[in-house]
N, C-alpha and C. Protein backbone atom coordinates (compact mmCIF):
# COMPACT_ATOMS: atom_id res chain seq x y z
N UNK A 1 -58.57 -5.19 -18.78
CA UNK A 1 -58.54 -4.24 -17.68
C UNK A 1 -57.69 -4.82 -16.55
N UNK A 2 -58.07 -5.92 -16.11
CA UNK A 2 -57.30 -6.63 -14.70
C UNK A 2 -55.17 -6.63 -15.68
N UNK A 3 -54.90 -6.59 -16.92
CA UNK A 3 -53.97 -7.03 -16.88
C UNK A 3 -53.42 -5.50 -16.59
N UNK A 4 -54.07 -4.74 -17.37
CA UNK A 4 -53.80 -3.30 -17.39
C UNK A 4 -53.34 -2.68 -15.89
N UNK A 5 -53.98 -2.95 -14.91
CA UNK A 5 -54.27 -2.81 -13.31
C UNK A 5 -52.96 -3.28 -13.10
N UNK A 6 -53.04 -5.19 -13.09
CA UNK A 6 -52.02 -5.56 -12.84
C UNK A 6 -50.29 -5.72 -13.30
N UNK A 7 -50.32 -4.37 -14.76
CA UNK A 7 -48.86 -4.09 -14.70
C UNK A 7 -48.96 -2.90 -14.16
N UNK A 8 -49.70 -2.24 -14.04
CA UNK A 8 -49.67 -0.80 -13.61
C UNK A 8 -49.25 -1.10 -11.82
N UNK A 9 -49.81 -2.36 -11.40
CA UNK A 9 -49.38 -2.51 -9.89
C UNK A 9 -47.69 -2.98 -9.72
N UNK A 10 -47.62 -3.84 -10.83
CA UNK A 10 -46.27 -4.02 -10.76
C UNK A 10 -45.13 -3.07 -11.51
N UNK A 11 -45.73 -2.57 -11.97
CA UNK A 11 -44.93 -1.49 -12.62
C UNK A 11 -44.63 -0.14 -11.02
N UNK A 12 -45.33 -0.13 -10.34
CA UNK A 12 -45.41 0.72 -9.31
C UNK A 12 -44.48 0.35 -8.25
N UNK A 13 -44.77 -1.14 -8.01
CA UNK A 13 -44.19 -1.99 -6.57
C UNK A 13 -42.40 -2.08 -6.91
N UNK A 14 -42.24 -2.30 -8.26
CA UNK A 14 -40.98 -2.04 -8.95
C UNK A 14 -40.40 -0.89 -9.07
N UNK A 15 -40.79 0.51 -9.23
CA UNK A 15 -40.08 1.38 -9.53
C UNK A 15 -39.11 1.44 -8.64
N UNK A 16 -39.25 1.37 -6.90
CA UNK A 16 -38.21 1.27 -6.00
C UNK A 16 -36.38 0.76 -6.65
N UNK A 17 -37.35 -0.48 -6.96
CA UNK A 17 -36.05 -1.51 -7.47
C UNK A 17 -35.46 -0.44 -8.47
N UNK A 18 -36.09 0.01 -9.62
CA UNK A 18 -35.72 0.64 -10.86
C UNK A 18 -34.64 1.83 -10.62
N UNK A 19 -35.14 2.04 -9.20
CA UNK A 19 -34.26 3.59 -9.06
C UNK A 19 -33.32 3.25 -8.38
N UNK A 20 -33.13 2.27 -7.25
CA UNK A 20 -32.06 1.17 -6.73
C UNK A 20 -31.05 1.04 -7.83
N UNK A 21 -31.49 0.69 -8.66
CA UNK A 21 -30.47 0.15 -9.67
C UNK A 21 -30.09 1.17 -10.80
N UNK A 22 -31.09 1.88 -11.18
CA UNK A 22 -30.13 3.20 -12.18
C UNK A 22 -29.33 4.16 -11.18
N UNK A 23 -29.71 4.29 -9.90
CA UNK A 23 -28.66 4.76 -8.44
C UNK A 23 -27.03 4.10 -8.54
N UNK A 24 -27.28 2.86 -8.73
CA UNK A 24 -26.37 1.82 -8.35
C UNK A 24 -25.38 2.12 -9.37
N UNK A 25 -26.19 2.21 -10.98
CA UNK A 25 -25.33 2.43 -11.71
C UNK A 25 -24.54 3.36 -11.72
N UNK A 26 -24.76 4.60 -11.27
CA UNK A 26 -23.79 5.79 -11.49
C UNK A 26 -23.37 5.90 -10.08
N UNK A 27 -23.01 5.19 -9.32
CA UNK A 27 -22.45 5.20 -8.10
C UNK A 27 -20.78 5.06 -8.75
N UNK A 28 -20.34 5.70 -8.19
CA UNK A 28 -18.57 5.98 -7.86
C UNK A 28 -18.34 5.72 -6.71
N UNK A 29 -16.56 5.11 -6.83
CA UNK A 29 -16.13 5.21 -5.60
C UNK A 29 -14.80 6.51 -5.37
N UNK A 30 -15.79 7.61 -5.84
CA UNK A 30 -14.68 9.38 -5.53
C UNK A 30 -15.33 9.70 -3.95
N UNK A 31 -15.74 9.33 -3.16
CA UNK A 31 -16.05 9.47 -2.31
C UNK A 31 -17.40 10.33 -1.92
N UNK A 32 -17.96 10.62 -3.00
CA UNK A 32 -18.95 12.21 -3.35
C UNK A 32 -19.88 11.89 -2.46
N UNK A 33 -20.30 10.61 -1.68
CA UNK A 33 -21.18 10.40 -0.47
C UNK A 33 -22.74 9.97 -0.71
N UNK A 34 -22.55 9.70 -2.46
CA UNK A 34 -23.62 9.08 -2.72
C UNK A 34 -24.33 7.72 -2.28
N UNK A 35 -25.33 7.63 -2.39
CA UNK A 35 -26.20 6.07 -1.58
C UNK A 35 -27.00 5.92 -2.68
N UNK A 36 -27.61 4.82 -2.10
CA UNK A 36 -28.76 3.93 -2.69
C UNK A 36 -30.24 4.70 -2.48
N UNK A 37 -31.18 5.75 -2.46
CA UNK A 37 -32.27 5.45 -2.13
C UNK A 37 -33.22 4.62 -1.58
N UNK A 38 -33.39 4.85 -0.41
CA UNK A 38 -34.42 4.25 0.42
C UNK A 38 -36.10 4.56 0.68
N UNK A 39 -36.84 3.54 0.06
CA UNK A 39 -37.87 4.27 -0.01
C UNK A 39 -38.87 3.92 1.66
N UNK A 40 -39.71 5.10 1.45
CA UNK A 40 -40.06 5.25 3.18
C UNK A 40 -40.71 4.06 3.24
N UNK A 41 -41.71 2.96 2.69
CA UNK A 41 -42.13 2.21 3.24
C UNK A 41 -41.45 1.08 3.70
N UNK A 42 -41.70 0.32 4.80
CA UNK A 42 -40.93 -0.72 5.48
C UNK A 42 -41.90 -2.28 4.74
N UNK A 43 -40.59 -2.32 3.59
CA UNK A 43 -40.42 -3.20 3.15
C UNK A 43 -39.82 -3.96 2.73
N UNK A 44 -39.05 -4.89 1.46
CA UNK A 44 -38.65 -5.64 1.55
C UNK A 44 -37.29 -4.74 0.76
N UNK A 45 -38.08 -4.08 -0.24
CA UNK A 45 -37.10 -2.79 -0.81
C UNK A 45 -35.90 -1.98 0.22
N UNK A 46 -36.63 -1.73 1.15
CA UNK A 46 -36.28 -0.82 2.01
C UNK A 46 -34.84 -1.64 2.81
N UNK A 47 -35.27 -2.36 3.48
CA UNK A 47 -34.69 -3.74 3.93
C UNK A 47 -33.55 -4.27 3.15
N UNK A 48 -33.34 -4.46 1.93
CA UNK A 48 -32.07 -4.41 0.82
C UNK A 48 -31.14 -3.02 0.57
N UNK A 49 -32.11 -1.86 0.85
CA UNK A 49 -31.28 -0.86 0.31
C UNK A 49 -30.37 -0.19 1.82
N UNK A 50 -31.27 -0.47 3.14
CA UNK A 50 -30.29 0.47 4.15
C UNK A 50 -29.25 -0.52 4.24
N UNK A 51 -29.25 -2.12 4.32
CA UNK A 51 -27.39 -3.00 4.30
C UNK A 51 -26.59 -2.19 2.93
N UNK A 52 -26.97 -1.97 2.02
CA UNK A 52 -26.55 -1.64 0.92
C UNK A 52 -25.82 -0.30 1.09
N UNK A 53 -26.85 0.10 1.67
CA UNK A 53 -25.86 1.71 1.96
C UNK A 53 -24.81 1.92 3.36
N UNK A 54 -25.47 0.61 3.80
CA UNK A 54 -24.21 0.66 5.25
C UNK A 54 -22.86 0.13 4.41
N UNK A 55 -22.88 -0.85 3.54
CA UNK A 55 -21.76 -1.43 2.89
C UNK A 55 -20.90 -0.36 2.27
N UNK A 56 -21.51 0.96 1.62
CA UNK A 56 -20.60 1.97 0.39
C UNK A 56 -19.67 2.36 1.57
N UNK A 57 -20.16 2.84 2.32
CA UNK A 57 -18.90 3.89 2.84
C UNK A 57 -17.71 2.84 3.52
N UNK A 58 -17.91 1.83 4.01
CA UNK A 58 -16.14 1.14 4.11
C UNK A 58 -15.38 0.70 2.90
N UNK A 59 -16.62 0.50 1.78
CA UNK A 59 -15.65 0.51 0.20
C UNK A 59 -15.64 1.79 0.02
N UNK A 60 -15.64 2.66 0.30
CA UNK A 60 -15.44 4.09 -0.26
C UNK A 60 -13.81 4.79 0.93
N UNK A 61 -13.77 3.80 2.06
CA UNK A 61 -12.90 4.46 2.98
C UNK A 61 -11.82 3.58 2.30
N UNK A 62 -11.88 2.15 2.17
CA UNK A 62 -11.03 0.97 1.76
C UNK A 62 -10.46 1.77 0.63
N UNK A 63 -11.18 2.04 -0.68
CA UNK A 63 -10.43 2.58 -1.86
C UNK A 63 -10.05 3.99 -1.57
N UNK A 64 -10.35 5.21 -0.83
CA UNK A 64 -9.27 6.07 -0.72
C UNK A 64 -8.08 5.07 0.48
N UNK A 65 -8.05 4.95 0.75
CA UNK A 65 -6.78 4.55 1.79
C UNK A 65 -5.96 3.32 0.14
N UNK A 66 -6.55 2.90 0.13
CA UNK A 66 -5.59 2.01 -1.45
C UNK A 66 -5.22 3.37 -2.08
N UNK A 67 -6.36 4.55 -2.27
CA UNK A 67 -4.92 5.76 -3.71
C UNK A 67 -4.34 6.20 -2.87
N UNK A 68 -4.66 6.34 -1.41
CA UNK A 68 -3.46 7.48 -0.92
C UNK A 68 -2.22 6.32 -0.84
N UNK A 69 -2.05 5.14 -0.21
CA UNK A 69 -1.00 4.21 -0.41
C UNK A 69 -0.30 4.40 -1.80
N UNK A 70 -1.42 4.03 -2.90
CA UNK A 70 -0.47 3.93 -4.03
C UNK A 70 0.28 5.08 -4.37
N UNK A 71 -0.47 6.48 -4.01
CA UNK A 71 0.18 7.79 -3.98
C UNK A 71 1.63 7.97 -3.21
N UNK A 72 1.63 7.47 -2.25
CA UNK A 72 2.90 7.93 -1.24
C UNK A 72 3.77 6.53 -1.96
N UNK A 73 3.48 5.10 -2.06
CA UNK A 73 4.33 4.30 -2.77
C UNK A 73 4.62 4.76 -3.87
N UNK A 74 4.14 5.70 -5.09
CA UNK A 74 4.36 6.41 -6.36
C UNK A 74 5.47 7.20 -5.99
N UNK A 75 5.28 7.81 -4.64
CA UNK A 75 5.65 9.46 -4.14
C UNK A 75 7.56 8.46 -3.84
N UNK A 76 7.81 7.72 -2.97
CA UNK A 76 8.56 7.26 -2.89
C UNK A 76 9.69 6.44 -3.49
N UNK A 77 8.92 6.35 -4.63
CA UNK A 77 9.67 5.27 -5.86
C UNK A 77 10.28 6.33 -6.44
N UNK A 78 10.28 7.52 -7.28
CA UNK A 78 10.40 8.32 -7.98
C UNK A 78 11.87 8.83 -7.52
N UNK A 79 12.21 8.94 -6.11
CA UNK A 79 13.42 9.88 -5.96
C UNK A 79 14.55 9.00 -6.09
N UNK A 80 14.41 7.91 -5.88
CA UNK A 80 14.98 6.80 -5.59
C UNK A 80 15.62 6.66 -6.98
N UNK A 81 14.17 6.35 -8.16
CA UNK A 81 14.33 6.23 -9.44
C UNK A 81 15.27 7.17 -10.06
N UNK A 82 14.77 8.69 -9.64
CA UNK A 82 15.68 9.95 -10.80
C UNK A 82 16.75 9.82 -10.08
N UNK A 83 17.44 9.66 -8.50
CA UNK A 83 18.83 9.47 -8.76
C UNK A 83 19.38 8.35 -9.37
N UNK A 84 18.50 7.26 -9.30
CA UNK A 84 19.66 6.08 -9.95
C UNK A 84 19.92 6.72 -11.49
N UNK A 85 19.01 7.00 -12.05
CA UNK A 85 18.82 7.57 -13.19
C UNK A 85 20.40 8.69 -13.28
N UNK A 86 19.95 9.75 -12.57
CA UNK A 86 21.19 10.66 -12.90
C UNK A 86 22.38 10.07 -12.60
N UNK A 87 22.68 9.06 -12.04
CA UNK A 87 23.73 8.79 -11.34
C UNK A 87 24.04 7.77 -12.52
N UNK A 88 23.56 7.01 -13.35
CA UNK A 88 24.00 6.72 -14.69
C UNK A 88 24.02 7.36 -15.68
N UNK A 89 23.70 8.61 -15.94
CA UNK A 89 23.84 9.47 -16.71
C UNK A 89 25.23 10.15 -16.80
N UNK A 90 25.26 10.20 -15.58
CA UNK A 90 26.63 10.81 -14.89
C UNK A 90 28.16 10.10 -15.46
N UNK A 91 27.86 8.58 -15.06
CA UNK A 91 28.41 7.61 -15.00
C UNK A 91 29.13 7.62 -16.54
N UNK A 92 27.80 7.76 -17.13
CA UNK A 92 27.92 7.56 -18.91
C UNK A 92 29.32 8.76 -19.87
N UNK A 93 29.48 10.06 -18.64
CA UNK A 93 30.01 10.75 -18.88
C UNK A 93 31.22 11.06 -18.94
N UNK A 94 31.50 10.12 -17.41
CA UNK A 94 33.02 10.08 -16.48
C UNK A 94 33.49 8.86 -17.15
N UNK A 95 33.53 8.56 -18.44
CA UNK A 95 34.39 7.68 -18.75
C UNK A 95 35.93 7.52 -18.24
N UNK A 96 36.74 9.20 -18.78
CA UNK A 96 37.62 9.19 -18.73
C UNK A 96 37.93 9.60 -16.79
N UNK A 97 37.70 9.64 -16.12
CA UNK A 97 37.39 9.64 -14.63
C UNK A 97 37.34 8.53 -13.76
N UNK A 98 37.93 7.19 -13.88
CA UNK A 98 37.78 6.30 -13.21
C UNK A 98 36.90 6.06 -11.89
N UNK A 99 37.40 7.04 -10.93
CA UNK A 99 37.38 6.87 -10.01
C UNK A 99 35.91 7.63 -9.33
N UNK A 100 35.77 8.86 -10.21
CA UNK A 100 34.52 9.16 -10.10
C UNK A 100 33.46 8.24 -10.50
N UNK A 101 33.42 7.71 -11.99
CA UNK A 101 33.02 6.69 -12.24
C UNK A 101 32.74 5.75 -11.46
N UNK A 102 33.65 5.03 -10.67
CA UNK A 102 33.19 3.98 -9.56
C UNK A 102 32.27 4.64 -8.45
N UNK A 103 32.25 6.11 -8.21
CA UNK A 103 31.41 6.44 -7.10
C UNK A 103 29.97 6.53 -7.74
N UNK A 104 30.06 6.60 -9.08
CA UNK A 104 28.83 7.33 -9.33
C UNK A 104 27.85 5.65 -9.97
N UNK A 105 28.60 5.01 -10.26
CA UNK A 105 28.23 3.23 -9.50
C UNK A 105 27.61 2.72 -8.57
N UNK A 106 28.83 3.17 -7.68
CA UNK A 106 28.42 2.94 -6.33
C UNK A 106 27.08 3.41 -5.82
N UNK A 107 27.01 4.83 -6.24
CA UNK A 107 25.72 5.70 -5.60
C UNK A 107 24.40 5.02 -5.71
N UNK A 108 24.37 4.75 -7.53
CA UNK A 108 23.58 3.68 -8.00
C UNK A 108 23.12 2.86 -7.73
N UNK A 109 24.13 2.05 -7.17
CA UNK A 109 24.14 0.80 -5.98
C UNK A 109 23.30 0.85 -4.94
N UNK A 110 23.41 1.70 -3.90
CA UNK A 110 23.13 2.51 -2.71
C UNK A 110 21.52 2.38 -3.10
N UNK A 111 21.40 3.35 -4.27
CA UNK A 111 19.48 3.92 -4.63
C UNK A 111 19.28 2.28 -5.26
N UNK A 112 19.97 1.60 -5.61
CA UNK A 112 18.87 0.27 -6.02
C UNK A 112 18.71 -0.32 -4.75
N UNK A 113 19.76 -0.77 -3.27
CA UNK A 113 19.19 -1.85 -2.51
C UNK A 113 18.32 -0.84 -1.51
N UNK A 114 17.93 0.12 -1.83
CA UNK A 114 16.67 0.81 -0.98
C UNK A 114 15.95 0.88 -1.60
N UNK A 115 15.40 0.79 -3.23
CA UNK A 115 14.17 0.64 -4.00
C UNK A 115 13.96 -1.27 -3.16
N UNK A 116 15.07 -1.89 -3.35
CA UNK A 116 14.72 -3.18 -3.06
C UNK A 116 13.91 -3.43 -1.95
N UNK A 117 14.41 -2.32 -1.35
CA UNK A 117 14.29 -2.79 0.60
C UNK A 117 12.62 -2.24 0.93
N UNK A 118 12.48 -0.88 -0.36
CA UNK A 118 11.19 -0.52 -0.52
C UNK A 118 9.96 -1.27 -1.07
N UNK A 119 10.70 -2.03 -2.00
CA UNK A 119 9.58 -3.28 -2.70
C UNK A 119 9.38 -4.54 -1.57
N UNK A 120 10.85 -4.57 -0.79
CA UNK A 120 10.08 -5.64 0.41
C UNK A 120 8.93 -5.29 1.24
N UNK A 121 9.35 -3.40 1.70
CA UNK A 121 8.32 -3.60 2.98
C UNK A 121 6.81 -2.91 1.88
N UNK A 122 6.79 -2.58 0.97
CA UNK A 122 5.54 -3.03 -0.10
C UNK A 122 4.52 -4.83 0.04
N UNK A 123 5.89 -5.45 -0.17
CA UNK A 123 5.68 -6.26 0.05
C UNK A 123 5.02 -6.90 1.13
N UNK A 124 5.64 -6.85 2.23
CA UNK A 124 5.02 -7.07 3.28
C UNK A 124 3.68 -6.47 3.57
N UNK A 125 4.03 -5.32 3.63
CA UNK A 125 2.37 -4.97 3.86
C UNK A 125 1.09 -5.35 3.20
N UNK A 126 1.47 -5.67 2.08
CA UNK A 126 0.46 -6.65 1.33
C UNK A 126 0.13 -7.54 1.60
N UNK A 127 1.40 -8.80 2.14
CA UNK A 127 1.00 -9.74 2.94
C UNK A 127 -0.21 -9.47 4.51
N UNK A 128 0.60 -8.60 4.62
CA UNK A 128 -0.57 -8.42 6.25
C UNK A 128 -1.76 -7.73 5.78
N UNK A 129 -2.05 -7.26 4.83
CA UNK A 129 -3.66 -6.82 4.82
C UNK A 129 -4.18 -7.99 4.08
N UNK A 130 -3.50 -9.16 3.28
CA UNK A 130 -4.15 -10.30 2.73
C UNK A 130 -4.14 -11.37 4.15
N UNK A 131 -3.58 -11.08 5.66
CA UNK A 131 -3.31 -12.29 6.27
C UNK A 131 -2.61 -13.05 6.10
N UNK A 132 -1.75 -13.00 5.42
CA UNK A 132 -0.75 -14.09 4.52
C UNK A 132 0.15 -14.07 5.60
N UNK A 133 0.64 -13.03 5.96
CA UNK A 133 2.17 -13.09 7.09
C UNK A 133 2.05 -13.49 8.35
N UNK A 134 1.69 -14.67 8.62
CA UNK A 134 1.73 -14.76 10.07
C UNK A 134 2.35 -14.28 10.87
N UNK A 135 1.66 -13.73 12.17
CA UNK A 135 2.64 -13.19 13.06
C UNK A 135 2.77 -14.20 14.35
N UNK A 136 4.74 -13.85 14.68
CA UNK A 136 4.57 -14.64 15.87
C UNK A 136 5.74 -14.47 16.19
N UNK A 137 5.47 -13.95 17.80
CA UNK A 137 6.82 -13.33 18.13
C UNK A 137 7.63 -13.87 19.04
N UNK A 138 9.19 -13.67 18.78
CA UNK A 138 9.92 -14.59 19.23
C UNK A 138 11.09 -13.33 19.33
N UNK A 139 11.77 -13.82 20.63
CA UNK A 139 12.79 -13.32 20.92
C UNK A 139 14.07 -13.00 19.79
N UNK A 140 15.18 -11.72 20.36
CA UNK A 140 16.01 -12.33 19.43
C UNK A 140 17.44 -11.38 20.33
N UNK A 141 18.18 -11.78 19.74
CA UNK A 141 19.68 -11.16 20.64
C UNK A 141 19.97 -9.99 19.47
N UNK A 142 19.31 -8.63 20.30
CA UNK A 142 19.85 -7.38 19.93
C UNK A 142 21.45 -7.03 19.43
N UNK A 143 22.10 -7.69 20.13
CA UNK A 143 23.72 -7.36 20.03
C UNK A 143 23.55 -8.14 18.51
N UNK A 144 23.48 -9.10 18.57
CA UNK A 144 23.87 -10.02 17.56
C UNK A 144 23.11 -9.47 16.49
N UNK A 145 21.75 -9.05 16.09
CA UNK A 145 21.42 -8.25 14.81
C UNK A 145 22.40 -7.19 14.74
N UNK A 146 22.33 -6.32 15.48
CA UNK A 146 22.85 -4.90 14.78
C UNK A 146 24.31 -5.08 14.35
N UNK A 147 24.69 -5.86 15.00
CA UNK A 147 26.29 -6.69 14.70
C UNK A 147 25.92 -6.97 13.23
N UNK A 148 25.56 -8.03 12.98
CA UNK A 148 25.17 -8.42 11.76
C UNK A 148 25.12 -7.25 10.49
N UNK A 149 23.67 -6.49 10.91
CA UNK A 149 23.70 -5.27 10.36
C UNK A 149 24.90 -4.46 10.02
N UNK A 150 25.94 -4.10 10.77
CA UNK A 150 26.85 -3.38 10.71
C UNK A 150 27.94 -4.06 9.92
N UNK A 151 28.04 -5.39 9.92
CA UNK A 151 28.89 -6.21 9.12
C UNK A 151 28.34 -5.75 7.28
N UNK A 152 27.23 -5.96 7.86
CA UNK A 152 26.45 -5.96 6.00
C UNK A 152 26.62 -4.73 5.45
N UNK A 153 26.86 -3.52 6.18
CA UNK A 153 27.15 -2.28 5.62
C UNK A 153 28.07 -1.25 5.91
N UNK A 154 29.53 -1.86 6.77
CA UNK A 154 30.87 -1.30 6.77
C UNK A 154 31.04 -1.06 6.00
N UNK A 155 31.24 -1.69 4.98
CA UNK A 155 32.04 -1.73 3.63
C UNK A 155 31.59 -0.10 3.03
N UNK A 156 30.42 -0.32 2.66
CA UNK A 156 29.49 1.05 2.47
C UNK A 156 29.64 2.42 3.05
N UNK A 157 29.36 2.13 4.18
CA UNK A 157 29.83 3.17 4.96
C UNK A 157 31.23 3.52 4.52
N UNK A 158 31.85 2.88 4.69
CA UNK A 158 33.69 3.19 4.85
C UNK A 158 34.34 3.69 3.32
N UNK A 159 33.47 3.64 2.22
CA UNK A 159 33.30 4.06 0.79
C UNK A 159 32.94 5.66 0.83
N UNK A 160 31.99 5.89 1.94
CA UNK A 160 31.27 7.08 2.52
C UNK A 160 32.36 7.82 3.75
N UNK A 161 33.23 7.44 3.99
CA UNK A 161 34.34 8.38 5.09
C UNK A 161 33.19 7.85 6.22
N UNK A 162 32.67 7.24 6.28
CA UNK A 162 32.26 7.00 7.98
C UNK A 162 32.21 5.75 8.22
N UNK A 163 31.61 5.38 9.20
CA UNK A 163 31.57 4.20 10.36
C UNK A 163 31.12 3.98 11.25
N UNK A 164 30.30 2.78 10.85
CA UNK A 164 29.09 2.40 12.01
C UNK A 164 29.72 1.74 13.37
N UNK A 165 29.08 2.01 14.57
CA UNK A 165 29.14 1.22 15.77
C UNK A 165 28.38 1.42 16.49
N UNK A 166 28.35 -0.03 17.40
CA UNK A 166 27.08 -1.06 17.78
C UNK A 166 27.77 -1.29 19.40
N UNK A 167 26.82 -0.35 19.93
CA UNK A 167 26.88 -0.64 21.73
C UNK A 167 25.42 -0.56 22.35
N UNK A 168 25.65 -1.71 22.62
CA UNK A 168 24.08 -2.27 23.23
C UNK A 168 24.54 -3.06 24.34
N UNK A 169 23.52 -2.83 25.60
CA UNK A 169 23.55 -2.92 26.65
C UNK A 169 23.57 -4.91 26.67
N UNK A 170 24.89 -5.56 27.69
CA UNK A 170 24.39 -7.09 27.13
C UNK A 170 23.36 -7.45 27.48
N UNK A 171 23.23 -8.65 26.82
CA UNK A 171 21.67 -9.38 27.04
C UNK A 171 20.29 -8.93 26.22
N UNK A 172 20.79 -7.55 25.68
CA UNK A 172 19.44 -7.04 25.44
C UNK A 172 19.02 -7.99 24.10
N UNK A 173 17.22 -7.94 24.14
CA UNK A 173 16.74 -8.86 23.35
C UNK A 173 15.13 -8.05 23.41
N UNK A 174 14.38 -8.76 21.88
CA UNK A 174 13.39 -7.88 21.72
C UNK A 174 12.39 -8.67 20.67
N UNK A 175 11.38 -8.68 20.97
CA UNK A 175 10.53 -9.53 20.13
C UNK A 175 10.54 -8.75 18.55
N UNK A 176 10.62 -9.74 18.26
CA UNK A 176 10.08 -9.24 16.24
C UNK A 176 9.03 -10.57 15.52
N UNK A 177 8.97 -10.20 14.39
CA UNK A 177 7.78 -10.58 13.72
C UNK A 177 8.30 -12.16 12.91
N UNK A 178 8.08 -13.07 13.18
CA UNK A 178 8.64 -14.40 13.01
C UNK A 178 7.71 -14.50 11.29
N UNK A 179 8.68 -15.16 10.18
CA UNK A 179 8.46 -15.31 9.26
C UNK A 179 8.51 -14.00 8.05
N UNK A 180 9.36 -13.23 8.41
CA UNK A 180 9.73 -11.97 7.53
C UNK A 180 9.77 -12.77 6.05
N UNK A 181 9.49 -11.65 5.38
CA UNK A 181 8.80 -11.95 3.55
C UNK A 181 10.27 -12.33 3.23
């Protein structure tokens, strides 16, 4: 009799836990706003399950904000991708076309160092939600980047009938992020 009593007591004092945990199991993170069950008495049960349910919803905000990222990084890769794509297709065609041929290269060119430039700032941002990128800001001479800049992509431009220029007020200068990826 006493053992009978005494699983029937622990079989009781447990069910909390039991439903805690078959809860736990079919918990998703689709956002559907499910929790843990809390049972009304103030106990030790109770006490495990409301931290538990304060914890779901910033993993539930954390993983939508990760698909919508990977969504718009998906969303962004793709256009990038089907022109390089057509633009060798193209390429494959204009054999006898030299000159088209070299543009449709070129174009190619163009959509790969902006997938690149897209996998850096991917990049980066990864670093700053891991902490990895230290920040630390330090001056820098405005004239002298965009100068730079404009050196690195005359050529480009001028392939394109246009042409960059760089008038900035002297002296000007502007903090940026020390240790770029």
């Amino acid at each position: 009799v006493a053992s009978a009593v005494g699983y029937s007591l622990a079989r009781r004092g447990f069910a909390p836990v039991e439903q805690i945990r078959r809860t736990a199991d079919r918990l998703s993170l689709t956002g559907d706003g499910s929790r843990l069950p809390v049972p009304d008495r103030r106990d030790e049960i109770q006490r495990l399950a409301l931290p538990l349910n304060a914890m779901i919803e910033p993993i539930e905000v954390a993983f939508e904000n990760e698909r919508r990222f990977v969504a718009d990084a998906s969303h962004e890769l793709r256009t990038p991708i089907a022109v390089v794509k057509t633009e060798l297709e193209a390429a494959l065609s204009l054999r006898d076309d030299p000159e088209l041929l070299l543009e449709s290269l070129r174009s190619a060119i163009d959509e790969c160092d902006g997938l690149a430039q897209l996998a850096d700032d991917l990049l980066i941002v990864a670093r700053l939600a891991d902490g990895q990128l230290p920040l630390a800001c330090q001056h820098i001479d405005v004239s002298k980047l965009l100068g730079d800049a404009r050196l690195r992509f005359v050529d480009r431009a001028t392939r394109h009938d246009r042409s960059i220029h760089v008038d900035v007020d002297g002296g000007a200068s502007t903090c940026r992020r020390a240790g770029r990826a």
